[in-house]
C-alpha atoms as a PDB file:
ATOM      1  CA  UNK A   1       1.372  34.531  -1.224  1.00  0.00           C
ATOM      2  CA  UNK A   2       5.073  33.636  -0.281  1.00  0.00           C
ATOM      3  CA  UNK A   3       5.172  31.525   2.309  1.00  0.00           C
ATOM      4  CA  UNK A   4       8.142  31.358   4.767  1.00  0.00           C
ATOM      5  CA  UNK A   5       9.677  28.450   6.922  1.00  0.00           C
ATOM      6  CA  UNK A   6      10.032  29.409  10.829  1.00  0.00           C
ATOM      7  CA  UNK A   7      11.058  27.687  13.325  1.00  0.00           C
ATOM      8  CA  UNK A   8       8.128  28.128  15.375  1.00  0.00           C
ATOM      9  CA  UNK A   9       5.889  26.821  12.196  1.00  0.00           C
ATOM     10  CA  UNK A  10       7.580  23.690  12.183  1.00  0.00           C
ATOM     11  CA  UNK A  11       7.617  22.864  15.808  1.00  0.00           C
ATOM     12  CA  UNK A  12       3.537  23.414  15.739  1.00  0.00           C
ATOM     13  CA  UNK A  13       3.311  21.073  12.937  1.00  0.00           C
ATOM     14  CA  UNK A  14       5.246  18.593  14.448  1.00  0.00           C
ATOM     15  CA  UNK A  15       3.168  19.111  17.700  1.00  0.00           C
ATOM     16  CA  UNK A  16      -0.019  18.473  16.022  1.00  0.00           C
ATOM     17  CA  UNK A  17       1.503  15.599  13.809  1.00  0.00           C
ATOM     18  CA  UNK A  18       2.503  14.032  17.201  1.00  0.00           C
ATOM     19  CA  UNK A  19      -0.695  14.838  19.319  1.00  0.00           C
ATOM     20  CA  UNK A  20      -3.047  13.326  16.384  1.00  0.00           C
ATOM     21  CA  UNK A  21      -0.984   9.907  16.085  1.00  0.00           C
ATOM     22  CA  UNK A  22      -1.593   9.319  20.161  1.00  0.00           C
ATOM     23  CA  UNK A  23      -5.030  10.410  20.546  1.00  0.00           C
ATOM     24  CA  UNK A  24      -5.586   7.881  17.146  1.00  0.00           C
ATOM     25  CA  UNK A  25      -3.882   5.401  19.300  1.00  0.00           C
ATOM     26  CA  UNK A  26      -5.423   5.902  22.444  1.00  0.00           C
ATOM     27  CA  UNK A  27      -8.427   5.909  20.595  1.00  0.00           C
ATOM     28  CA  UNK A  28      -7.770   2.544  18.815  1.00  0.00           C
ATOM     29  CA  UNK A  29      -7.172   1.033  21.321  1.00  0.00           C
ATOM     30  CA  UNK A  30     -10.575   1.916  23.242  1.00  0.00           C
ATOM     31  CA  UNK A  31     -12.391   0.687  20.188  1.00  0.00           C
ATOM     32  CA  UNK A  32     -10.797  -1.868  18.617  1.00  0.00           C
ATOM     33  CA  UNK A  33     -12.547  -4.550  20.472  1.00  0.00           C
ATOM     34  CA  UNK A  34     -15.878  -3.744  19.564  1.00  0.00           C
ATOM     35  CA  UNK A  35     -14.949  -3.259  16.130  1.00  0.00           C
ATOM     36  CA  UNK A  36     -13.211  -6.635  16.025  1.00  0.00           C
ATOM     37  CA  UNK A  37     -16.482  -8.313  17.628  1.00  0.00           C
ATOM     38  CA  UNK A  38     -18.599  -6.690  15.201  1.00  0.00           C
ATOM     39  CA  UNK A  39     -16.117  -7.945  12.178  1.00  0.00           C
ATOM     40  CA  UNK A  40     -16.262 -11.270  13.647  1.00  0.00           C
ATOM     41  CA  UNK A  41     -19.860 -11.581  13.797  1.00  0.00           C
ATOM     42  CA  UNK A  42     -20.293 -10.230  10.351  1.00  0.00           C
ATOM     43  CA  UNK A  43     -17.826 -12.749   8.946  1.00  0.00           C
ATOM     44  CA  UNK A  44     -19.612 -15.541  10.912  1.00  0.00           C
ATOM     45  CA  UNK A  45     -22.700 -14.804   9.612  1.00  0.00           C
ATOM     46  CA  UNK A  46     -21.541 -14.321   6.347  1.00  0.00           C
ATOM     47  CA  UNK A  47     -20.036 -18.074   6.324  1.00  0.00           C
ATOM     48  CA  UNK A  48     -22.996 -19.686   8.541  1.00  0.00           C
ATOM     49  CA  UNK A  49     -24.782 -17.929   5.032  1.00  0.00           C
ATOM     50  CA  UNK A  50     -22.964 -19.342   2.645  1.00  0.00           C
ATOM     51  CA  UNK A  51     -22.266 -23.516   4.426  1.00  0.00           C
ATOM     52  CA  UNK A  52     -26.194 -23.280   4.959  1.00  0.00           C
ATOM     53  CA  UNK A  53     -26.772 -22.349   1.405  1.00  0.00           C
ATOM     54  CA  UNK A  54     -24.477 -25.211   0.503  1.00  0.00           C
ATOM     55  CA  UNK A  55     -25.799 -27.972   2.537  1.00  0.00           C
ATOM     56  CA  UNK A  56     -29.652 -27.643   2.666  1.00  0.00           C
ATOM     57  CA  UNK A  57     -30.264 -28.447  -0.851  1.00  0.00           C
ATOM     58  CA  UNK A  58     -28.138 -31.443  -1.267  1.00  0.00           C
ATOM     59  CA  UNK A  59     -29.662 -33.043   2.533  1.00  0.00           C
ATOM     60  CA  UNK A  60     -33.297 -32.582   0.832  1.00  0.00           C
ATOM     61  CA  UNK A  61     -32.645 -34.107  -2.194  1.00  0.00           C
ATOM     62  CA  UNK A  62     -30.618 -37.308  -1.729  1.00  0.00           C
ATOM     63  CA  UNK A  63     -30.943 -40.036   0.393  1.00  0.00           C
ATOM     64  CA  UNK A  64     -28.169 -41.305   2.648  1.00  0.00           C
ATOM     65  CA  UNK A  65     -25.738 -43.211   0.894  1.00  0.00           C
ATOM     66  CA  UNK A  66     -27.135 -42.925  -2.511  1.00  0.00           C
ATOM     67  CA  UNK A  67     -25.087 -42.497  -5.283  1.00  0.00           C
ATOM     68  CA  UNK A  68     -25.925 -39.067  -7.622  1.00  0.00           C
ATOM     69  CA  UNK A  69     -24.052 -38.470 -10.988  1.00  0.00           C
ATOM     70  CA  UNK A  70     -23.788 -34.701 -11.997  1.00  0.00           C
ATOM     71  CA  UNK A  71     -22.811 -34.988 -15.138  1.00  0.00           C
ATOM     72  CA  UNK A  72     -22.351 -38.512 -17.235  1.00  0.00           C
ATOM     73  CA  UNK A  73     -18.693 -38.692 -19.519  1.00  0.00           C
ATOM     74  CA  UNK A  74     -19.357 -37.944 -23.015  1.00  0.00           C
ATOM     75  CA  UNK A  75     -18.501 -41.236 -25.119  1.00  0.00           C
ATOM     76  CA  UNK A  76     -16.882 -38.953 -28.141  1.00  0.00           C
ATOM     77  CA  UNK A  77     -13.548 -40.067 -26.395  1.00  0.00           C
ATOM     78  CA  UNK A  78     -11.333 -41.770 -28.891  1.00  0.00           C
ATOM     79  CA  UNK A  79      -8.411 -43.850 -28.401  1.00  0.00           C
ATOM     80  CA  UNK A  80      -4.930 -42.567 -30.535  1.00  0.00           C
ATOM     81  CA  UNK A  81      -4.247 -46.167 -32.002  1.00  0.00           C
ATOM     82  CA  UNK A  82      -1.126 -44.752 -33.852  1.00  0.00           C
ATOM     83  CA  UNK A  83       0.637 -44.832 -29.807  1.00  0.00           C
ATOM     84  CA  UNK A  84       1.796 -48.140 -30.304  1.00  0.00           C
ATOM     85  CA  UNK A  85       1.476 -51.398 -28.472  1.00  0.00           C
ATOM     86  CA  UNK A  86       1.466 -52.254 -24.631  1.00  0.00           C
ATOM     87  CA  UNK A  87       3.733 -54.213 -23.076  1.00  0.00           C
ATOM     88  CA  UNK A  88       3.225 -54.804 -19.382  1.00  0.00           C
ATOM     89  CA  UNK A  89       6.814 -55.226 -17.809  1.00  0.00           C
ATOM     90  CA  UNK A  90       8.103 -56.200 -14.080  1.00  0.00           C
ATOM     91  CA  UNK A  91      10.667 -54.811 -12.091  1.00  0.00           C
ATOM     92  CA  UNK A  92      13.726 -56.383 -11.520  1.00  0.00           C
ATOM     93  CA  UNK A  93      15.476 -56.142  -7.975  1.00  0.00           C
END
């Protein structure tokens, strides 16, 4: 098929191109609340999810103001003894 440009081709497109951006706009702007309260509620959930799933476990298993170690520092540390020696100095005004 060989397909031909007219003018009156163009101006249709452009008509339809035009008509389809407002009623999207129109549209979005009818809907857009609801679908920002229904992303905001889904996010709020999502995070009232994840602090609670956080927060529980640690509340039921220590005390107040008791002291819990995770994980205790290994003791294969070794000190380079080839850095040389210390000298503590004191800065002169």
């Amino acid at each position: 098929m060989i397909y031909t440009l007219s003018v009156v081709g163009l101006v249709r497109t452009l008509l339809w191109i035009i008509g389809i951006y407002f009623v999207v706009k129109i549209l979005s702007r009818l809907f857009a609340p609801y679908l920002l309260r229904f992303a905001a509620k889904k996010m709020e959930k999502r995070f009232g999810e994840q602090f609670g799933a956080n927060q529980r476990p640690q509340q039921s298993k220590q005390k107040e103001g008791e002291t819990v170690i995770d994980k205790m520092p290994s003791n294969d540390s070794s000190s380079n003894k080839k850095v040389g020696e210390y000298i503590d100095y004191e800065e002169i005004d």
